[in-house]
N, C-alpha and C. Protein backbone atom coordinates (compact mmCIF):
# COMPACT_ATOMS: atom_id res chain seq x y z
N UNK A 1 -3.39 -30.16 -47.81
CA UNK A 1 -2.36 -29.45 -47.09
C UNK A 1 -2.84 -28.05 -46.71
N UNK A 2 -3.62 -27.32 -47.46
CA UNK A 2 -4.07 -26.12 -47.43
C UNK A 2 -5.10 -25.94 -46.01
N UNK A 3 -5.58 -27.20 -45.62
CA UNK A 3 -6.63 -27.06 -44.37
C UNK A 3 -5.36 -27.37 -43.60
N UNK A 4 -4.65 -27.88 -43.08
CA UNK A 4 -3.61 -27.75 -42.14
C UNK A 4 -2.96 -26.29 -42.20
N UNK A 5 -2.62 -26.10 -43.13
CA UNK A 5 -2.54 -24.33 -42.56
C UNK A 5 -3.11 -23.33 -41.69
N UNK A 6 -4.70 -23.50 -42.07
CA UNK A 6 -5.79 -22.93 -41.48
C UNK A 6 -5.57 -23.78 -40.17
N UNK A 7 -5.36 -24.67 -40.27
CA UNK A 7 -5.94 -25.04 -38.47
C UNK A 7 -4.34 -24.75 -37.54
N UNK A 8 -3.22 -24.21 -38.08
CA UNK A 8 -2.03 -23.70 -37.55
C UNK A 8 -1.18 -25.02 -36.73
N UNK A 9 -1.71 -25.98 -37.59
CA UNK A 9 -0.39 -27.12 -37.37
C UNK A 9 0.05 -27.82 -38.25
N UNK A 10 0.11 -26.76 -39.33
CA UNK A 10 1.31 -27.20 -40.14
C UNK A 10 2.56 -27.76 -40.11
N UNK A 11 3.22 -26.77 -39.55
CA UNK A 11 4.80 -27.14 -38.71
C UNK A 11 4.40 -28.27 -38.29
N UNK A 12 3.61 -28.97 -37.35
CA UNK A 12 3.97 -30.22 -36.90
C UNK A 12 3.54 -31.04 -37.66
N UNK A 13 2.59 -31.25 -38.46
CA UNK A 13 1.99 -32.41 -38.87
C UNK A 13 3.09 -32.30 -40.13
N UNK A 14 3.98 -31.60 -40.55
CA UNK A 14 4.88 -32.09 -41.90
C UNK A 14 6.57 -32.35 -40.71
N UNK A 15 6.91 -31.90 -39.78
CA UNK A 15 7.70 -32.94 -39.10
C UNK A 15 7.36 -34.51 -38.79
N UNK A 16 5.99 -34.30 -38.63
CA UNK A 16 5.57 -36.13 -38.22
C UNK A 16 5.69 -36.57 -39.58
N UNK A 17 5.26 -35.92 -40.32
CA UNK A 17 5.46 -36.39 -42.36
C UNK A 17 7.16 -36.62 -42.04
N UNK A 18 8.07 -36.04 -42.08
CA UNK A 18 9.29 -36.51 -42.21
C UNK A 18 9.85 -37.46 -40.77
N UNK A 19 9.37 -37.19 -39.66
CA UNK A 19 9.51 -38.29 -38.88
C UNK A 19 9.41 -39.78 -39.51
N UNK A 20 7.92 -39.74 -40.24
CA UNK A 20 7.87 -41.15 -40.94
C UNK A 20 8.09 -41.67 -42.25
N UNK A 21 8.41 -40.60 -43.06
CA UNK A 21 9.22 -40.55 -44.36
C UNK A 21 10.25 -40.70 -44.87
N UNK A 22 11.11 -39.78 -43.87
CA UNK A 22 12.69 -39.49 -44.16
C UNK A 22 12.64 -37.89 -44.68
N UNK A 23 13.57 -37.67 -45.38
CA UNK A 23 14.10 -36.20 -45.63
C UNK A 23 13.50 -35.54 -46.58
N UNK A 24 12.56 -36.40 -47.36
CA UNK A 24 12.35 -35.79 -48.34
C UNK A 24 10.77 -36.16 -48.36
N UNK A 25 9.64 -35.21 -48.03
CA UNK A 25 8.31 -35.45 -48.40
C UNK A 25 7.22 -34.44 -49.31
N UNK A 26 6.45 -35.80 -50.01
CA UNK A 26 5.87 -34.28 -51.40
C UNK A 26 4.55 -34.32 -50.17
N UNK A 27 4.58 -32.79 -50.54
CA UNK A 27 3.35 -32.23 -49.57
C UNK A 27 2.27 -32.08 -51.07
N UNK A 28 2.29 -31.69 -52.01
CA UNK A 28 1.45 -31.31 -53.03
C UNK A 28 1.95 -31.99 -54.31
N UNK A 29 1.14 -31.65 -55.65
CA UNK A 29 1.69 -31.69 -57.05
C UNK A 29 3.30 -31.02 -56.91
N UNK A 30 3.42 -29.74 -56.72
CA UNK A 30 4.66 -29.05 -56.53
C UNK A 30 5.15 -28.71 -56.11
N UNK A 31 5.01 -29.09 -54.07
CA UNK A 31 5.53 -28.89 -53.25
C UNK A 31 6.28 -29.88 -52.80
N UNK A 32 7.43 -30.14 -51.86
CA UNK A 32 8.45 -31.16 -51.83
C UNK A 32 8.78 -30.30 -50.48
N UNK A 33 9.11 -30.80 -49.38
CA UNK A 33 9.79 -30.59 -48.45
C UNK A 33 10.95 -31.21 -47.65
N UNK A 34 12.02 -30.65 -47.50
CA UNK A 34 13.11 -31.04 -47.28
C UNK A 34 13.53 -30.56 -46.05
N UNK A 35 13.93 -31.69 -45.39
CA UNK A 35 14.19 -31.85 -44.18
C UNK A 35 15.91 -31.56 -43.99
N UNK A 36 16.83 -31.34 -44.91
CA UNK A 36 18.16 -31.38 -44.86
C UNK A 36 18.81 -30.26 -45.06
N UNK A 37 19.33 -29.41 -44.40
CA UNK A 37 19.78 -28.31 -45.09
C UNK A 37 20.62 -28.55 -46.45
N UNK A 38 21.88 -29.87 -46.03
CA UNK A 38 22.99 -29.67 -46.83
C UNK A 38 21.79 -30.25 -48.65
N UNK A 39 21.06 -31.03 -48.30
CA UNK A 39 19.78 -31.48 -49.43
C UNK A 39 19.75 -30.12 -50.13
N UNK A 40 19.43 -29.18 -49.14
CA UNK A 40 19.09 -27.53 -50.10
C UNK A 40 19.98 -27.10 -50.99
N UNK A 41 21.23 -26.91 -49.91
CA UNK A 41 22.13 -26.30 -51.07
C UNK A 41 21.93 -27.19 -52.34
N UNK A 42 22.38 -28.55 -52.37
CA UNK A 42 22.67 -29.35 -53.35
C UNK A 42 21.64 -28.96 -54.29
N UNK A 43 20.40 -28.44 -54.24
CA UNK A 43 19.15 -28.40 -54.89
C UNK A 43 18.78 -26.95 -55.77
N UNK A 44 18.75 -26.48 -54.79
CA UNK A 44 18.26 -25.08 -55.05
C UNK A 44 19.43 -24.25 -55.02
N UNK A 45 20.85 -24.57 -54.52
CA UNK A 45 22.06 -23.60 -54.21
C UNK A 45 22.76 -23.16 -55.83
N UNK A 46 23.61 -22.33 -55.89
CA UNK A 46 24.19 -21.79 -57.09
C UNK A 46 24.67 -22.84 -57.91
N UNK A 47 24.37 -22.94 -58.99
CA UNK A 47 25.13 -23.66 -60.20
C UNK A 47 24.62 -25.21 -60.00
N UNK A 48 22.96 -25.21 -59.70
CA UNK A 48 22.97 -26.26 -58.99
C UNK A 48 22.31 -26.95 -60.46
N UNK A 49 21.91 -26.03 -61.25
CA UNK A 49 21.47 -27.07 -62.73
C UNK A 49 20.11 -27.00 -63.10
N UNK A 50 19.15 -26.80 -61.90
CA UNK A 50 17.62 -26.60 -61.80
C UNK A 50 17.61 -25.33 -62.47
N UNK A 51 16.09 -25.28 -63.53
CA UNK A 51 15.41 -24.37 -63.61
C UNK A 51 14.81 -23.43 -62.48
N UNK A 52 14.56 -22.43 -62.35
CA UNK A 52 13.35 -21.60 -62.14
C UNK A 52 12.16 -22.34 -62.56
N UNK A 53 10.54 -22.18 -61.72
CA UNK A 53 9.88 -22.81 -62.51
C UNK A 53 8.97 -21.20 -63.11
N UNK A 54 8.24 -21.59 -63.67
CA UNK A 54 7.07 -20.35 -64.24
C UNK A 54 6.72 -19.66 -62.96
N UNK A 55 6.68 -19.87 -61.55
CA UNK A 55 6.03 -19.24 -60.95
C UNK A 55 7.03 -18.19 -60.87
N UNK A 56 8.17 -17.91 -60.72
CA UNK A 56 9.39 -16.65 -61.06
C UNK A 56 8.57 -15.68 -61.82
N UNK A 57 7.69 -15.94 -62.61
CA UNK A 57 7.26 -15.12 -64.19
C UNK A 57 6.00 -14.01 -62.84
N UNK A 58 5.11 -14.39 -61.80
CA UNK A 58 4.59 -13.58 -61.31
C UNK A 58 5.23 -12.28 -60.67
N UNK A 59 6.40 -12.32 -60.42
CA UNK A 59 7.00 -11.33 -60.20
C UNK A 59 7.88 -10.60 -61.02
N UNK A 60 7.58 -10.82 -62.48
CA UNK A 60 8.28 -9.77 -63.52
C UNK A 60 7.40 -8.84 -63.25
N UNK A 61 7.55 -7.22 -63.46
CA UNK A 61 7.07 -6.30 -63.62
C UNK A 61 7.62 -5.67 -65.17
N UNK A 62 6.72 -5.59 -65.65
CA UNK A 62 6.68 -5.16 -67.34
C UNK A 62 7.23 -6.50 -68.64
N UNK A 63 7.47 -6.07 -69.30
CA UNK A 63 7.74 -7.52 -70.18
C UNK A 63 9.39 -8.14 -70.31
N UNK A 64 10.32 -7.20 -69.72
CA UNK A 64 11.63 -7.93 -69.47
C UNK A 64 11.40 -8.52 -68.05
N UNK A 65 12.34 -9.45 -68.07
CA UNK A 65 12.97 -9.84 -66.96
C UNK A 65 13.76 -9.67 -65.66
N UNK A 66 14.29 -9.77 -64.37
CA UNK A 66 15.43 -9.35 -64.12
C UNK A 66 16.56 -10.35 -63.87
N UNK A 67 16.89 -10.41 -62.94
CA UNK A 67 18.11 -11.24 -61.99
C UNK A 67 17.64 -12.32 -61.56
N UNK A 68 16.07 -11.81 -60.97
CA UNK A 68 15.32 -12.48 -59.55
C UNK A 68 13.95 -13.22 -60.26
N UNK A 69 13.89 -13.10 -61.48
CA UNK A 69 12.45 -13.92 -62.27
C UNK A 69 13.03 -14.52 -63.51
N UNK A 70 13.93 -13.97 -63.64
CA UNK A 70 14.70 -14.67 -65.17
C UNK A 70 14.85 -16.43 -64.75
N UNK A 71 14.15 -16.94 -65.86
CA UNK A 71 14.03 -18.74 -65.63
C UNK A 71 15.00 -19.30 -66.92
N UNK A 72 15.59 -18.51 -67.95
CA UNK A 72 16.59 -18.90 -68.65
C UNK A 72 18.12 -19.18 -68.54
N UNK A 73 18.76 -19.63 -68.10
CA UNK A 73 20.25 -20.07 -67.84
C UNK A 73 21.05 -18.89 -68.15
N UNK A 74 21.17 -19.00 -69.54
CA UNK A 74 21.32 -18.28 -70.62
C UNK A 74 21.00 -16.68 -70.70
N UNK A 75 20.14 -16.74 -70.50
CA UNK A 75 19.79 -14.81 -69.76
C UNK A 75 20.24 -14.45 -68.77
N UNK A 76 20.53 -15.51 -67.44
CA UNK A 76 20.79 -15.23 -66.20
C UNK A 76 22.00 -14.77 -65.95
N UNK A 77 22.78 -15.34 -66.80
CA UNK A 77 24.70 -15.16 -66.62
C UNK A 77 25.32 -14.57 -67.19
């Protein structure tokens, strides 16, 4: 996936991926692309149940947490 970036047809070659997929295609180990908005909310939208994954943790600055990197439920609210 990373050489389709470089060659700047990304955008299309992951529409033809969901052209022949449907709504939902894994581009990587941990990438997933979604073709649906209302799919998003359900996913990623408030109170939706999903973790944060570790990658949140690159943007702590110092050893607490905030709002915007906190991956605990429980810390968040």
């Amino acid at each position: 996936m990373s050489s389709l970036v470089r060659t700047g047809h990304h955008s299309e070659i992951v529409q033809q991926l969901h052209e022949k997929y449907g709504t939902f295609v894994r581009l990587g180990p941990n990438h997933i692309s979604i073709a649906d908005p209302d799919a998003l909310e359900l996913i990623y939208g408030h109170g939706s149940g999903l973790l944060k994954s570790e990658f949140y943790r690159m943007f702590q600055n110092g050893p607490s947490a905030d709002v915007f990197n906190t991956t605990d439920k429980s810390e968040h609210s």
